[in-house]
Protein backbone atom coordinates (compact mmCIF):
# COMPACT_ATOMS: atom_id res chain seq x y z
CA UNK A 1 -51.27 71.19 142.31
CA UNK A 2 -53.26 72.11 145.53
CA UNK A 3 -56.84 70.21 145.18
CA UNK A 4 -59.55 72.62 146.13
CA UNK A 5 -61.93 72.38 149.18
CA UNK A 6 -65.30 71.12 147.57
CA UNK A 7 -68.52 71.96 148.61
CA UNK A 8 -69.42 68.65 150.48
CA UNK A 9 -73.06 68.38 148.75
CA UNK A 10 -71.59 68.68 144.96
CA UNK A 11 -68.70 66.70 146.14
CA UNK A 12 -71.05 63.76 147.20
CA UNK A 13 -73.22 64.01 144.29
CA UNK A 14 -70.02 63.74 141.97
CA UNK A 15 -68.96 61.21 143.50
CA UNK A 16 -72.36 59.57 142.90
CA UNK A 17 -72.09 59.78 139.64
CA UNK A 18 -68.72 58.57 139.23
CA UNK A 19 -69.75 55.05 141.31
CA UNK A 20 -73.15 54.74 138.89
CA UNK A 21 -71.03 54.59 135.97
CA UNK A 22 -68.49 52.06 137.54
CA UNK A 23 -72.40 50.03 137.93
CA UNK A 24 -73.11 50.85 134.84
CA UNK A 25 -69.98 49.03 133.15
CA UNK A 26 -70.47 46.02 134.46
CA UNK A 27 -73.78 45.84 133.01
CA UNK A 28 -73.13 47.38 129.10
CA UNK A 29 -69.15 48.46 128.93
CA UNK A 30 -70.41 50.74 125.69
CA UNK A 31 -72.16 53.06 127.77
CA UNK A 32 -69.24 54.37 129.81
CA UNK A 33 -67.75 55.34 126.39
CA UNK A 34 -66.65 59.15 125.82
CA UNK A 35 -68.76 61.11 125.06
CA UNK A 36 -71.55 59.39 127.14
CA UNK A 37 -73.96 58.11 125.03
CA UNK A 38 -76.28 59.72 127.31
CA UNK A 39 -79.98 58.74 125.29
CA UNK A 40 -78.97 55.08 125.92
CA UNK A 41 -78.07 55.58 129.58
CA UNK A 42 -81.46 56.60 129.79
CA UNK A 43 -82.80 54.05 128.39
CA UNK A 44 -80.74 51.57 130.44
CA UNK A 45 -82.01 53.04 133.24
CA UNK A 46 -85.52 52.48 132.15
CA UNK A 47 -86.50 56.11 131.23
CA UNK A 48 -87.82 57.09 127.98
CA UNK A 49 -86.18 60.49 126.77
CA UNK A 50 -88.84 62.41 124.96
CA UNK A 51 -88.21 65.83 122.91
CA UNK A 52 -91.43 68.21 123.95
CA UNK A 53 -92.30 71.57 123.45
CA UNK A 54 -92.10 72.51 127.20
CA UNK A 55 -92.83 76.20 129.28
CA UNK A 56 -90.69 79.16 128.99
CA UNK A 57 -87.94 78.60 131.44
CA UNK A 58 -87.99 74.96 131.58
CA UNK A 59 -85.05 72.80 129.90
CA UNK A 60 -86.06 69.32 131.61
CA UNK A 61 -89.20 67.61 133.57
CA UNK A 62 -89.15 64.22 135.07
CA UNK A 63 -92.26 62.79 134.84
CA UNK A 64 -92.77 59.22 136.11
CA UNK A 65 -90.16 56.75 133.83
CA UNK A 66 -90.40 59.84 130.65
CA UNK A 67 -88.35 62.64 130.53
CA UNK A 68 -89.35 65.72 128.60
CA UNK A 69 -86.51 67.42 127.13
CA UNK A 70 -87.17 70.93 125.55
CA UNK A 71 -86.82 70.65 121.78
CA UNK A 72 -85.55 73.69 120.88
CA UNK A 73 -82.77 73.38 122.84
CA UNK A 74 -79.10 72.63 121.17
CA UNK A 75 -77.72 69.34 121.49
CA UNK A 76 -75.27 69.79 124.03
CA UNK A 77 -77.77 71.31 126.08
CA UNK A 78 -80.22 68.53 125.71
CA UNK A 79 -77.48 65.87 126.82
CA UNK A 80 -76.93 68.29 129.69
CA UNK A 81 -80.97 68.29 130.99
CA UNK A 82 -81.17 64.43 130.40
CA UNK A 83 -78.51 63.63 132.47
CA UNK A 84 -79.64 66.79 134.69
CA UNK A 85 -83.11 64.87 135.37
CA UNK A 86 -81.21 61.41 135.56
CA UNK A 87 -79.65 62.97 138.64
CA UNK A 88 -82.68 64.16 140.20
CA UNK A 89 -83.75 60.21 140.26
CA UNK A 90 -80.49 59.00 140.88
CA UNK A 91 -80.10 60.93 144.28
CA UNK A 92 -81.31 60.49 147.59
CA UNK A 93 -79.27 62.79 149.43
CA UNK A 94 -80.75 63.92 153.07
CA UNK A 95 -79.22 66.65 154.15
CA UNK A 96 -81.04 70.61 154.50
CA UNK A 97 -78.14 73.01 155.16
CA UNK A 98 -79.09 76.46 156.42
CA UNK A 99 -77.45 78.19 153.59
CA UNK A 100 -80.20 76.84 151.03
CA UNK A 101 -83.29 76.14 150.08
CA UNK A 102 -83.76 72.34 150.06
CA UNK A 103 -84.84 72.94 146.25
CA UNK A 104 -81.98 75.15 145.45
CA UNK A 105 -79.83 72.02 147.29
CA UNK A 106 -81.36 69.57 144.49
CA UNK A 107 -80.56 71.69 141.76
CA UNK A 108 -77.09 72.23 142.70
CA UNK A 109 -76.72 68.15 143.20
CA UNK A 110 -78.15 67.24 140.18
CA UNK A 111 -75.75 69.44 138.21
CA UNK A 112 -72.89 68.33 139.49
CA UNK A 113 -73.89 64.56 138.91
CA UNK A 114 -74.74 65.71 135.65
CA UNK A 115 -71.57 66.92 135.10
CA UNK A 116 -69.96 64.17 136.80
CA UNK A 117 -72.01 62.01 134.33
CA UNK A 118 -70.63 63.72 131.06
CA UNK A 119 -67.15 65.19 131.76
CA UNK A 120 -65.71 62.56 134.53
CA UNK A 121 -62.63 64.60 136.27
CA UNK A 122 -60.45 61.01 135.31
CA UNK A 123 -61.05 61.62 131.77
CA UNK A 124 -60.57 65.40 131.12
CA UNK A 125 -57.29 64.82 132.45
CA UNK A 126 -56.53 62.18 130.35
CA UNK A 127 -57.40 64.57 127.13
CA UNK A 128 -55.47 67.19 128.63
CA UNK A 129 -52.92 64.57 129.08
CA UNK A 130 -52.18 65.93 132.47
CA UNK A 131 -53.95 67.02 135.94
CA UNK A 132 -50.81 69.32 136.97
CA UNK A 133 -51.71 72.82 134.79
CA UNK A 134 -53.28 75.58 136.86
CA UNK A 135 -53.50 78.46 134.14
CA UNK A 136 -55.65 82.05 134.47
CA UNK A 137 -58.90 82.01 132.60
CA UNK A 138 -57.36 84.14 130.32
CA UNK A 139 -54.78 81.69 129.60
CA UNK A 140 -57.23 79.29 128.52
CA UNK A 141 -58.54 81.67 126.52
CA UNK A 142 -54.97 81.97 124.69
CA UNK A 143 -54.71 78.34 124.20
CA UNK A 144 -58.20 78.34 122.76
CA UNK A 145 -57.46 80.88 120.16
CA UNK A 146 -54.19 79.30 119.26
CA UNK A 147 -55.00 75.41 119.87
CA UNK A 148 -58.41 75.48 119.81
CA UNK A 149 -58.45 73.39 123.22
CA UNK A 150 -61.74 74.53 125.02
CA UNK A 151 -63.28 73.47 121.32
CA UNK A 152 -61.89 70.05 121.11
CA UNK A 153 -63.01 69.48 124.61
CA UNK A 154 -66.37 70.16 123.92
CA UNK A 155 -66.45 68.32 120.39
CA UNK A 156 -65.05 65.23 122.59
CA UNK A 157 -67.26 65.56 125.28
CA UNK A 158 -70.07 66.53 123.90
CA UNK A 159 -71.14 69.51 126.02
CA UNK A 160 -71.62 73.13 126.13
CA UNK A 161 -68.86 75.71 127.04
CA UNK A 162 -70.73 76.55 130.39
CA UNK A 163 -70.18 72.71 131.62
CA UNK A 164 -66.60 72.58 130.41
CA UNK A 165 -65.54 75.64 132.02
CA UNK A 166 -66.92 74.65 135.16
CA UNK A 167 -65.71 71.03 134.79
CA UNK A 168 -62.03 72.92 134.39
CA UNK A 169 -63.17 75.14 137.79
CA UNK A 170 -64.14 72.37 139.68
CA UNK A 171 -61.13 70.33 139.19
CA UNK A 172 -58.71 73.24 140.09
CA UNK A 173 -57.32 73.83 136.43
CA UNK A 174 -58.41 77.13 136.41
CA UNK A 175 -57.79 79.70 139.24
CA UNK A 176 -59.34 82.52 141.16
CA UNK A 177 -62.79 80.73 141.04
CA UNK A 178 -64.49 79.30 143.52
CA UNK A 179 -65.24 75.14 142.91
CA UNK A 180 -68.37 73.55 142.63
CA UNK A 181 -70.73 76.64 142.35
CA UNK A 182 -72.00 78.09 138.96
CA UNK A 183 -70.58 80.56 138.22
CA UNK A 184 -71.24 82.53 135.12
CA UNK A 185 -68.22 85.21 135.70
CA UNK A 186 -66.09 82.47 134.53
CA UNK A 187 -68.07 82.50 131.45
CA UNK A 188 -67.84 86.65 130.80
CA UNK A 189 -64.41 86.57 131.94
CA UNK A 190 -63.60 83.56 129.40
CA UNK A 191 -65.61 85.49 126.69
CA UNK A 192 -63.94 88.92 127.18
CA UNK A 193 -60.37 87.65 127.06
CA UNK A 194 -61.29 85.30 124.20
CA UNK A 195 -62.60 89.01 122.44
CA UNK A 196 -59.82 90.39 123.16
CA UNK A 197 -57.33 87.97 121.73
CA UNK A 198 -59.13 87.99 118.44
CA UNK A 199 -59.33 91.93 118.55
CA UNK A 200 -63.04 92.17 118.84
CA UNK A 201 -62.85 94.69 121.66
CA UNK A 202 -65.98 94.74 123.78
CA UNK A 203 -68.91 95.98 123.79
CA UNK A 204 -69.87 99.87 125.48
């Protein structure tokens, strides 16, 4: 399988991730357990995760050791923003490429290590029991409706079916998508062929 060229600023901030867990284990081995008991990570870093009732638009807000984490979220996407905003403190990247706003930069960073965080590359292979399948989106839409795969990762992982398409995208098990960058066409195009399998059609 041909590895794809990663962006180097979600590349680093993976790789961040990935070398705060290794940290991590030799402090409290249960906390590098899958899925990441992400509350307690928290915690071991000395935040205090709070549930809020936060502005329209905003998931997340790091506020001195608290992070506010919008209630009415789903679960999945609550483990997502807490380990979103553990990112933001976790990295101290410099860099200011001309491509994007320095804020835009962040937000792209702490995604990745938040995905990095929650679905390690190491360990979706190991539940797909191999790194070597490079299928079509609509391929992994099949084994979804027959195996259920996509769902068991999720259920395993604990995360939403944005982050473990993307996870699948960024480690080159999925092709004609671009690594590293979110993109939600790999979500329609998931959807669609996933509708069209079950003979749901699509909308007009």
């Amino acid at each position: 399988m041909s590895v794809p060229e990663l962006s180097w600023y979600r590349r680093d901030a993976y790789k961040h991730s990935i070398e705060y867990m290794t940290f991590v284990a030799d402090h409290d081995s249960n906390l590098v357990q899958v899925p990441r008991p992400i509350y307690a990570i928290a915690r071991f870093q000395g935040f205090l995760p709070t549930d809020a009732r936060l502005p329209d638009c905003t998931t997340g807000v790091l506020y001195q050791r608290r992070i506010l984490v919008e209630r009415s979220t789903g679960p999945e996407r609550a483990r997502f923003t807490l380990a979103h905003e553990l990112g933001h403190d976790a990295l101290h990247l410099e860099c200011n490429p001309a491509d994007l706003e320095q804020t835009d930069l962040e937000e792209h960073e702490a995604d990745s290590w938040a995905a990095g965080l929650l679905m390690p590359h190491h360990s979706v292979a190991q539940a797909l029991q191999t790194a070597n399948i490079e299928q079509t989106i609509a391929r992994w839409a099949a084994w979804e409706h027959h195996a259920h795969l996509i769902t068991r990762l999720r259920r395993d992982f604990r995360v939403s079916l944005a982050t473990t398409l993307q996870t699948l995208v960024d480690m080159g098990l999925v092709q004609g998508y671009e690594p590293w960058y979110l993109m939600f066409g790999v979500l329609d195009d998931y959807e669609r062929a996933l509708r069209r399998l079950r003979g749901e059609g699509l909308p007009s």
